[in-house]
Structure formats: C-alpha cells, structure tokens
N, C-alpha and C. Protein backbone atom coordinates (compact mmCIF):
# COMPACT_ATOMS: atom_id res chain seq x y z
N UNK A 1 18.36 -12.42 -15.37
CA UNK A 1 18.58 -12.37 -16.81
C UNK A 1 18.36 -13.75 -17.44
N UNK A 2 19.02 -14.48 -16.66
CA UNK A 2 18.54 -16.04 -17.35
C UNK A 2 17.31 -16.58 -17.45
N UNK A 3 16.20 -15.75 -16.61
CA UNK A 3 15.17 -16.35 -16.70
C UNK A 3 14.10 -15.79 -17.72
N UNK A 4 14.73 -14.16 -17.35
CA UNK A 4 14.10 -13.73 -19.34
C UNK A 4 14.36 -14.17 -20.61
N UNK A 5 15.96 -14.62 -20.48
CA UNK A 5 16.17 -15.55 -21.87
C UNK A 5 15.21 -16.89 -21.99
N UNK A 6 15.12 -17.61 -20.53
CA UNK A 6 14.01 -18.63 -20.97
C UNK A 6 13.13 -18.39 -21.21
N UNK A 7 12.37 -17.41 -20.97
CA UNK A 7 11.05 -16.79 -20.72
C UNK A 7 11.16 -16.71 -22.56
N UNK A 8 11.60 -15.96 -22.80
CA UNK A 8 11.94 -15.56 -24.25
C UNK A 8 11.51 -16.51 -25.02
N UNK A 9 13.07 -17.57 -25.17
CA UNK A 9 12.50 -19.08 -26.10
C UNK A 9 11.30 -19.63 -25.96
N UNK A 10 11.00 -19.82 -24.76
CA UNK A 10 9.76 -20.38 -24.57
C UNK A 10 8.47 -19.35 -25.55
N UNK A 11 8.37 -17.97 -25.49
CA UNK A 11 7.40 -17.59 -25.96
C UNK A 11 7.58 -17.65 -27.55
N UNK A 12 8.52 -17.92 -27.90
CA UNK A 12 9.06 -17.27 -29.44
C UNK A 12 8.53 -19.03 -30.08
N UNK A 13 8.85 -19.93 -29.11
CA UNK A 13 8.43 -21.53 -29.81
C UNK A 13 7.12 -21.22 -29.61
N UNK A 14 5.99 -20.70 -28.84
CA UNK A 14 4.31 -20.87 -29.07
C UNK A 14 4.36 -20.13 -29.85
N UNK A 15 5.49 -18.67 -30.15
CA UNK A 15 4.85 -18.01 -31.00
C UNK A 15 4.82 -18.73 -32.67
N UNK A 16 5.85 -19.91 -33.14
CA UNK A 16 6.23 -20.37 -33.78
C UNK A 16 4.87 -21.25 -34.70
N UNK A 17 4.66 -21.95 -33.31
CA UNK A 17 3.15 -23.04 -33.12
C UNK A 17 2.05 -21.83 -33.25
N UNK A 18 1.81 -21.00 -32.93
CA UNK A 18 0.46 -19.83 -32.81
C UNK A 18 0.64 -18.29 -32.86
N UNK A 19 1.19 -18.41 -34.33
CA UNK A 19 1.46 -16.70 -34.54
C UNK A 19 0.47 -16.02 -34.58
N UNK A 20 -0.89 -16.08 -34.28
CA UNK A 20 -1.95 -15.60 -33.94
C UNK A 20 -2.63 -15.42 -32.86
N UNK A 21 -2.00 -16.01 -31.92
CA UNK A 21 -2.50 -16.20 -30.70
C UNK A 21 -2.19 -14.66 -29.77
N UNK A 22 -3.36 -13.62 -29.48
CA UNK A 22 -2.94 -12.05 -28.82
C UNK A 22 -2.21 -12.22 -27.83
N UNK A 23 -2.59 -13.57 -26.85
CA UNK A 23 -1.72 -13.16 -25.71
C UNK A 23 -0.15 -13.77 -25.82
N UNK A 24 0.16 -14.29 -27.17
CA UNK A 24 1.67 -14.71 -27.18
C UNK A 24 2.22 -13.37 -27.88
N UNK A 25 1.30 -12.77 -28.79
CA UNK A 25 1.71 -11.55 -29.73
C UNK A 25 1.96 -11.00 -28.41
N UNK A 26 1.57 -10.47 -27.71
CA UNK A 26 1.14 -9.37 -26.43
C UNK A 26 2.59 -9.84 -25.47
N UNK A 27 2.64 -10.69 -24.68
CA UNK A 27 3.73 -11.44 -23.73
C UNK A 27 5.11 -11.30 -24.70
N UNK A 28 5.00 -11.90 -26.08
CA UNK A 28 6.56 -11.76 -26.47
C UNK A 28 7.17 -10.55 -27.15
N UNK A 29 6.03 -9.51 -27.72
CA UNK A 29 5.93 -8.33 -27.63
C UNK A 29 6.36 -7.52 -26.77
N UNK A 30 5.85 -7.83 -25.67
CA UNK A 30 6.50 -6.73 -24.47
C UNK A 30 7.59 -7.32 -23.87
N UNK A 31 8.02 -8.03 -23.89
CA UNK A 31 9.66 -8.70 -23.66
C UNK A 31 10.42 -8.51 -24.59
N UNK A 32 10.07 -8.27 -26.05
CA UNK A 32 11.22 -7.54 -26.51
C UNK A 32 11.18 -6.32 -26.26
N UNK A 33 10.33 -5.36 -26.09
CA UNK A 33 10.14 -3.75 -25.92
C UNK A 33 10.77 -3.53 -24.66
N UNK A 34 10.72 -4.39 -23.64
CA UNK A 34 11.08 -4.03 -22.37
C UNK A 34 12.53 -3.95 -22.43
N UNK A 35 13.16 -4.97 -23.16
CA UNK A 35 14.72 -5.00 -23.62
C UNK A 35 15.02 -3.99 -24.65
N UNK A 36 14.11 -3.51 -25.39
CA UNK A 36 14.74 -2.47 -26.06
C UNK A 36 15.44 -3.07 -27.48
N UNK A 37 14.72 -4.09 -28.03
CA UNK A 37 15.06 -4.83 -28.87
C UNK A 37 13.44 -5.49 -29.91
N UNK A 38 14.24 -5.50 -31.17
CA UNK A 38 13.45 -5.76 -31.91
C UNK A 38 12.01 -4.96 -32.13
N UNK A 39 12.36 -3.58 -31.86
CA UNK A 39 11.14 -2.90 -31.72
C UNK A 39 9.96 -2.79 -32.86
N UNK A 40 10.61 -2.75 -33.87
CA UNK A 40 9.32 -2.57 -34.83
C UNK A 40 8.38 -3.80 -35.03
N UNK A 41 9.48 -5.05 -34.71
CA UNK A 41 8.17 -6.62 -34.82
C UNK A 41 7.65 -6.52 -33.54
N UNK A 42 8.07 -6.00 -32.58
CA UNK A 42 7.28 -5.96 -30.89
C UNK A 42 6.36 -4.97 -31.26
N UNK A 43 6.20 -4.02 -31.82
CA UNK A 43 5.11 -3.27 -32.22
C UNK A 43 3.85 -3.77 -33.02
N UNK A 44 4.28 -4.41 -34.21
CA UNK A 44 3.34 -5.36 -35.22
C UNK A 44 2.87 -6.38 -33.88
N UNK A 45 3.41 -7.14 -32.96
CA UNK A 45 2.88 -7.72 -32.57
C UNK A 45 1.86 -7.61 -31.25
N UNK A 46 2.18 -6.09 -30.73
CA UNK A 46 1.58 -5.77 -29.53
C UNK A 46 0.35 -5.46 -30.35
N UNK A 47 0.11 -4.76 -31.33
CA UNK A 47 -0.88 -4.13 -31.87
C UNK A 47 -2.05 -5.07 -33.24
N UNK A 48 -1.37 -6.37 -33.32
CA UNK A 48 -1.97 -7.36 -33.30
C UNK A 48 -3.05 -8.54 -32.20
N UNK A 49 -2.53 -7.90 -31.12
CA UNK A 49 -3.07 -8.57 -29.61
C UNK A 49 -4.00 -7.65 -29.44
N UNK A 50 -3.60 -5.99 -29.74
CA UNK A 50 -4.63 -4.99 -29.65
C UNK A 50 -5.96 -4.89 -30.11
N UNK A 51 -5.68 -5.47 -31.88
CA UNK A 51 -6.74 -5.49 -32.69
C UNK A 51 -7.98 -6.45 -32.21
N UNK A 52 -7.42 -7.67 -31.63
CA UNK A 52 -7.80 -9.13 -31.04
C UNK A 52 -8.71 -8.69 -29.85
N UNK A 53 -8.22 -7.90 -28.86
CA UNK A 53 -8.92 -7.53 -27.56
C UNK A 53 -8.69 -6.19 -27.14
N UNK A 54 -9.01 -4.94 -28.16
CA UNK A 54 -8.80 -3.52 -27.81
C UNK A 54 -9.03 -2.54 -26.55
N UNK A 55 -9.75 -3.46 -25.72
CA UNK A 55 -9.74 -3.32 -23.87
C UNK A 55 -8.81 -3.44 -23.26
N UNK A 56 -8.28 -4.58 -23.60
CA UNK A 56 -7.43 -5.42 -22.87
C UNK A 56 -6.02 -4.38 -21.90
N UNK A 57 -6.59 -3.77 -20.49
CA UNK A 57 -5.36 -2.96 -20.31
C UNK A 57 -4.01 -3.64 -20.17
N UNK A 58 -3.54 -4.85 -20.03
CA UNK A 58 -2.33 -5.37 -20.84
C UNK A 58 -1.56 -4.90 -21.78
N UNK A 59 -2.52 -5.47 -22.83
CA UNK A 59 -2.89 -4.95 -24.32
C UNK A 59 -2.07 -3.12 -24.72
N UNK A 60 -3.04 -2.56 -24.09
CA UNK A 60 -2.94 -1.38 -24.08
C UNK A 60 -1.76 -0.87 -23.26
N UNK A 61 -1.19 -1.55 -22.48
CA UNK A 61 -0.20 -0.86 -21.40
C UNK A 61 1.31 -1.58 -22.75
N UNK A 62 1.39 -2.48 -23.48
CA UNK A 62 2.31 -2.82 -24.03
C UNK A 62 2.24 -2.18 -24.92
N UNK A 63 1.07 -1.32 -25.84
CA UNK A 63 1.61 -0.80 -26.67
C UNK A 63 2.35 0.39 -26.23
N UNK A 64 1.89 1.15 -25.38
CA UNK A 64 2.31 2.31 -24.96
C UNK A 64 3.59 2.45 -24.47
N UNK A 65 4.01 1.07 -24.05
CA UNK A 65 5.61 0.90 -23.35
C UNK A 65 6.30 0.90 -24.78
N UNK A 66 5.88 0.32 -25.70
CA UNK A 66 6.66 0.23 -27.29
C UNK A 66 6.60 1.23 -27.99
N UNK A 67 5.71 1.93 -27.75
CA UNK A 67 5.79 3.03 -28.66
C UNK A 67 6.59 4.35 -27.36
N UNK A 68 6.40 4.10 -26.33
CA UNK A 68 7.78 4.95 -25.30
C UNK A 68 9.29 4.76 -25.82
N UNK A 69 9.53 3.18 -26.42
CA UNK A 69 11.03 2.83 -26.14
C UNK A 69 11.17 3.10 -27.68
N UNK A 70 10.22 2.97 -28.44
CA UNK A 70 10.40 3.90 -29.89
C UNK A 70 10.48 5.51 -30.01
N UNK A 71 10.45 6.08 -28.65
CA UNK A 71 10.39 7.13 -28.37
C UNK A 71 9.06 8.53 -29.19
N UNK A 72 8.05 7.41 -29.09
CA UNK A 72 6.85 8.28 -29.89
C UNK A 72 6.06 8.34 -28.34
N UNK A 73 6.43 9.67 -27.53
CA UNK A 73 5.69 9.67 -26.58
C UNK A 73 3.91 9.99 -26.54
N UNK A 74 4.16 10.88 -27.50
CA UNK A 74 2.83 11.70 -27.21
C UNK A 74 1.80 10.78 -28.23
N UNK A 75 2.15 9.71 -29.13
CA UNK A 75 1.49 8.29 -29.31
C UNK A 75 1.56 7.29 -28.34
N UNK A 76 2.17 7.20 -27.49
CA UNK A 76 1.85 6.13 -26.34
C UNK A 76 0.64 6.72 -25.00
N UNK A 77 1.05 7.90 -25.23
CA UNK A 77 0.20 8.47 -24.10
C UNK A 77 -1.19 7.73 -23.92
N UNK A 78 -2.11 8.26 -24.95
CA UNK A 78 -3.55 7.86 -24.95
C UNK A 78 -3.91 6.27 -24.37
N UNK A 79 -3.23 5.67 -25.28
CA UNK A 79 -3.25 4.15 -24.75
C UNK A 79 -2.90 3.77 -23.31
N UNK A 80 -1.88 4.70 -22.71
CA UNK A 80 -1.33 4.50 -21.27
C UNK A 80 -2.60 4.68 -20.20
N UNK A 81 -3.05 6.14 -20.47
CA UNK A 81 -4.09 6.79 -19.67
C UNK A 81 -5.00 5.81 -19.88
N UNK A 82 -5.47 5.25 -21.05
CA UNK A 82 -6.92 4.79 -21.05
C UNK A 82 -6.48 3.15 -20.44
N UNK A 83 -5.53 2.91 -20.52
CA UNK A 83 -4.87 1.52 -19.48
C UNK A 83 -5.05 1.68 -18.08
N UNK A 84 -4.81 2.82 -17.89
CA UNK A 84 -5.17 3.07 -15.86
C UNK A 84 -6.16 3.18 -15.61
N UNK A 85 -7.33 3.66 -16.89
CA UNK A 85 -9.06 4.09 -16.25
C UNK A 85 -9.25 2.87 -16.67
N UNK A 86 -8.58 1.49 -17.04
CA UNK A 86 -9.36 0.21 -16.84
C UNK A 86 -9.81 -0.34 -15.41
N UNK A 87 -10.46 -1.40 -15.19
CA UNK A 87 -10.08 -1.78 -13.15
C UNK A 87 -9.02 -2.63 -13.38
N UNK A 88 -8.69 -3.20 -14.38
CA UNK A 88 -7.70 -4.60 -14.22
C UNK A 88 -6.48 -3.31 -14.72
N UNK A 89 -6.13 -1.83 -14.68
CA UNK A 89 -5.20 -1.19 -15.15
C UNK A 89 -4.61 -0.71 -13.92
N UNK A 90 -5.26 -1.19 -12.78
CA UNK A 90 -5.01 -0.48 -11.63
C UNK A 90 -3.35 -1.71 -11.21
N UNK A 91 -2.24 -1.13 -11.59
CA UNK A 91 -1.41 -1.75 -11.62
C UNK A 91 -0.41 -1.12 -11.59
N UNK A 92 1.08 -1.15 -10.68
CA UNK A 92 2.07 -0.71 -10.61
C UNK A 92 3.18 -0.41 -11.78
N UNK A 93 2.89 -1.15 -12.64
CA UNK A 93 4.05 -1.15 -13.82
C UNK A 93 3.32 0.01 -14.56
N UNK A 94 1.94 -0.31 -15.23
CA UNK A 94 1.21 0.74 -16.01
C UNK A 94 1.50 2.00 -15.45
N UNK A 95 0.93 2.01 -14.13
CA UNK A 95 1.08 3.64 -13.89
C UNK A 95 2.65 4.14 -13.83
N UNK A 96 3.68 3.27 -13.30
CA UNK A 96 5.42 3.21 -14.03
C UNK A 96 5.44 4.14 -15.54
N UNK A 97 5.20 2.96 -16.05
CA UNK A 97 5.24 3.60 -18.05
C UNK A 97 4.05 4.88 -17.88
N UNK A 98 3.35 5.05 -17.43
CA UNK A 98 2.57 6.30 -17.73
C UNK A 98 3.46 7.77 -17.13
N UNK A 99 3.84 7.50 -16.19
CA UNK A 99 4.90 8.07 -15.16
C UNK A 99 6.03 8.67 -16.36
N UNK A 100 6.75 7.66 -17.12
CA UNK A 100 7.63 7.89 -17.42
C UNK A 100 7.26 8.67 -18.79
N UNK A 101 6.47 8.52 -19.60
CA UNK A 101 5.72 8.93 -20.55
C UNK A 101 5.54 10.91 -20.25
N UNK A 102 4.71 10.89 -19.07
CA UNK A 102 4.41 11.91 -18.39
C UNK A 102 5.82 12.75 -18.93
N UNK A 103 7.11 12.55 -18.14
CA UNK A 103 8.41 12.94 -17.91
C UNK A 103 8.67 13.37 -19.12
N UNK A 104 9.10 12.08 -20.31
CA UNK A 104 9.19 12.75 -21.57
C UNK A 104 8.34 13.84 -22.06
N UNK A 105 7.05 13.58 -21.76
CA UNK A 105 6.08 15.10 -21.83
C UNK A 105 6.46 16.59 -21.30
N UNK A 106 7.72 16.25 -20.64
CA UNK A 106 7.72 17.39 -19.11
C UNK A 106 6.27 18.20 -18.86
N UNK A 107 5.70 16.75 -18.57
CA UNK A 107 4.33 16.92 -17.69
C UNK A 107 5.15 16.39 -16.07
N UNK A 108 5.91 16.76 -15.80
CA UNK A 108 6.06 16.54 -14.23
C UNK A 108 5.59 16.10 -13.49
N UNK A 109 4.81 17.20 -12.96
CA UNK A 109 3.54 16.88 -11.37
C UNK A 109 2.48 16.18 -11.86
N UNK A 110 2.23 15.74 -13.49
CA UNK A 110 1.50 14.09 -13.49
C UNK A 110 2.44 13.46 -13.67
N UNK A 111 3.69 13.14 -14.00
CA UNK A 111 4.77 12.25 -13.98
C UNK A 111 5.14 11.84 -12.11
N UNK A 112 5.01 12.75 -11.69
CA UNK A 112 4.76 12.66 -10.10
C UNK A 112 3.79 11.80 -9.53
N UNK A 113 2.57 12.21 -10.13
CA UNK A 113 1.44 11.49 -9.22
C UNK A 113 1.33 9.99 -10.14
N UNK A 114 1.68 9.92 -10.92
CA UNK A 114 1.70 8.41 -11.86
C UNK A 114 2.72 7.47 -10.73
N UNK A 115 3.71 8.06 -10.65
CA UNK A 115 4.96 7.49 -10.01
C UNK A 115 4.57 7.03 -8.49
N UNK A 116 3.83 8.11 -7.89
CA UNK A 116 3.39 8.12 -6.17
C UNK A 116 1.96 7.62 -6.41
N UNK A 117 1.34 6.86 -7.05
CA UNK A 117 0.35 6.16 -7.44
C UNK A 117 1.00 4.29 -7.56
N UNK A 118 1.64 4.69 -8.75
CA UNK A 118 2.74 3.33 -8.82
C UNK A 118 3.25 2.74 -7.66
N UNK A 119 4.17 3.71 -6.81
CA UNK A 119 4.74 2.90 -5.28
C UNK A 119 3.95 2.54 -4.87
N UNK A 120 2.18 3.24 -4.56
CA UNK A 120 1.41 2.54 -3.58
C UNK A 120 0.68 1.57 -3.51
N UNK A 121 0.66 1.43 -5.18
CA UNK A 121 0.27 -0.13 -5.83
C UNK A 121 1.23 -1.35 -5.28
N UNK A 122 2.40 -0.78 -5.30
CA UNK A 122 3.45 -1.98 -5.94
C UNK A 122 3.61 -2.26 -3.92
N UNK A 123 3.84 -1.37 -3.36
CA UNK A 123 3.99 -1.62 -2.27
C UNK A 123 2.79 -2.15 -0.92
N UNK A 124 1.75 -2.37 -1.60
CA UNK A 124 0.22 -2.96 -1.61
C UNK A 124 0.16 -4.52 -2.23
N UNK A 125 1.11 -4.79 -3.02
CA UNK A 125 0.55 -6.27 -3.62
C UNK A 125 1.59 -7.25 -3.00
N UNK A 126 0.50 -8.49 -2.97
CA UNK A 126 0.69 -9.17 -2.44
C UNK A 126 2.18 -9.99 -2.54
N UNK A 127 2.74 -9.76 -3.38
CA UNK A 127 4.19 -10.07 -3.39
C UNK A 127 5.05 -8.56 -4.22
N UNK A 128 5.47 -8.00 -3.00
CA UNK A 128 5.51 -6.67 -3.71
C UNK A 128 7.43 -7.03 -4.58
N UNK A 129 7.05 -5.53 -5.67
CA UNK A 129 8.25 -6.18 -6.55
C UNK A 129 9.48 -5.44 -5.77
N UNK A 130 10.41 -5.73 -5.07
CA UNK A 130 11.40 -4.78 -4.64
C UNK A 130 12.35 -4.01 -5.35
N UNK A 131 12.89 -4.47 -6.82
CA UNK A 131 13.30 -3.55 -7.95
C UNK A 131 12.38 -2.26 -8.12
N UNK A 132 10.90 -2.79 -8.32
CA UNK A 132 10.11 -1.86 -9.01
C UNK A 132 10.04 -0.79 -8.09
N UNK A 133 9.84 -1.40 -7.20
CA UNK A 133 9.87 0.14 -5.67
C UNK A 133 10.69 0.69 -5.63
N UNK A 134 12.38 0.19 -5.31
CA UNK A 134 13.39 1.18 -5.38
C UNK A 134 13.75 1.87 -6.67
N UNK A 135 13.18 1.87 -8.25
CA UNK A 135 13.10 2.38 -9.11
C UNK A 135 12.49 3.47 -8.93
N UNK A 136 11.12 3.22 -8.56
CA UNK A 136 9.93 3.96 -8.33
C UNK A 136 10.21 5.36 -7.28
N UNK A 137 10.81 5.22 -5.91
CA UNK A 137 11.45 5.59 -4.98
C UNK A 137 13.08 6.83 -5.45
N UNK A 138 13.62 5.97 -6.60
CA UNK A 138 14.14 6.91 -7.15
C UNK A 138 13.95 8.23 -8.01
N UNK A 139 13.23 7.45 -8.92
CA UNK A 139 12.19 8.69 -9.63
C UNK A 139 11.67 9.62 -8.71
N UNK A 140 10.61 9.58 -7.93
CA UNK A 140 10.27 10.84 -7.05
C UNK A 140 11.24 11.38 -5.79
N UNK A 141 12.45 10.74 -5.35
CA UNK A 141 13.41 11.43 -5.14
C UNK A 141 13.74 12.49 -6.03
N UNK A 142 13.93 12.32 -6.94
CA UNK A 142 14.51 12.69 -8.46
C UNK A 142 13.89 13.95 -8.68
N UNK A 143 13.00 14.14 -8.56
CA UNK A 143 11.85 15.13 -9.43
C UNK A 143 12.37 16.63 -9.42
C-alpha cells in the first residue's frame, strides 16, 4: 500500500508538470480506477491517452478497467477484447479485466477461458505475480 501511495504522488507531480503527457494520463488514470477512486477524472484521463495512441493495448486495457469499476460493462467490453487481439495485449492482467467483464456479462465459459488464459500468462512470466495467480486460481475455482 505504501508503495501505491508513492507511486501515486509521484505520478500526480508529472501529471502537474505534463497534463498532456498519454502515458502519465494513462499510468495515473489506472491507479486511480484500480482503487476505485476518482473515477470520472481517471476516465477523462485514460481516454485522453486513448485519443493520443488509440492502439495502445495499455491504453485500451485502462479504459476498459474504468469503465468496469464505473460499472458500464458492456462499454468496456469492446476495448478489452480488442486489447487481447493486440501482441503487446497478450498479458495476464488484460485477460484478468476481460475475465471479469465476461462475469458481469454472465458470459461465463468466456469469463472462464479469459481467466484460464490469464493464469497461464501470469504463471509464464518472468517474474510471475503471486497475488495475481492466487486471485486468478480463485475465480476458476469459483465458477
């Protein structure tokens, strides 16, 4: 926790110095969405990073997590999916938020394979996340 609060200040002072800059919009954007805080300026700002680099599966994986924790699922969707058919989307957290997206859909058995896609990422990289797995691990217990 302490290191997201630094993480935090630190992005909120570049954002201070470079309120234009996508990848500070994008980074301090999805640190408030991930907390579940300040959602509507984490939105203006994910979708400011969007406008900047509309590829960007980052980009695209933060809006979709913000517009999840705003609870507009079936608006995060598109952006999620088209985040995993990136190559740089091939990533454990994305397919996570797509997973969970899925669920709110009660799309299931793709909330399933997002999730059993996710573990085999996360448990594949080179410093694997051990939260994210036993999260991950719970969910398809769960199903």
């Amino acid at each position: 926790k302490g290191e997201m609060r630094k993480g935090e200040e630190i992005l909120e002072q570049i954002f201070k110095e470079q309120p234009d800059d996508p990848g500070v919009n994008n980074d301090l954007g999805y640190l408030y969405a991930d907390q579940g805080k300040n959602l509507e300026q984490a939105e203006e700002m994910i979708r400011k990073a969007l406008k900047a680099d509309p590829e960007n599966a980052a980009f695209l994986d933060s809006i979709g997590w913000v517009l999840y924790k705003r609870e507009k699922f079936q608006e995060a969707l598109p952006h999620l999916e088209k985040a995993v058919g990136k190559e740089t989307g091939q990533d454990a957290t994305i397919y996570d938020h797509l997973g969970d997206v899925y669920q709110k859909l009660k799309q299931i058995e793709k909330a399933t394979e997002s999730w059993t896609k996710a573990l085999k990422l996360a448990e594949q990289d080179a410093t694997p996340n051990k939260k994210l797995i036993e999260q991950l691990k719970g969910k398809l217990g769960d199903k």
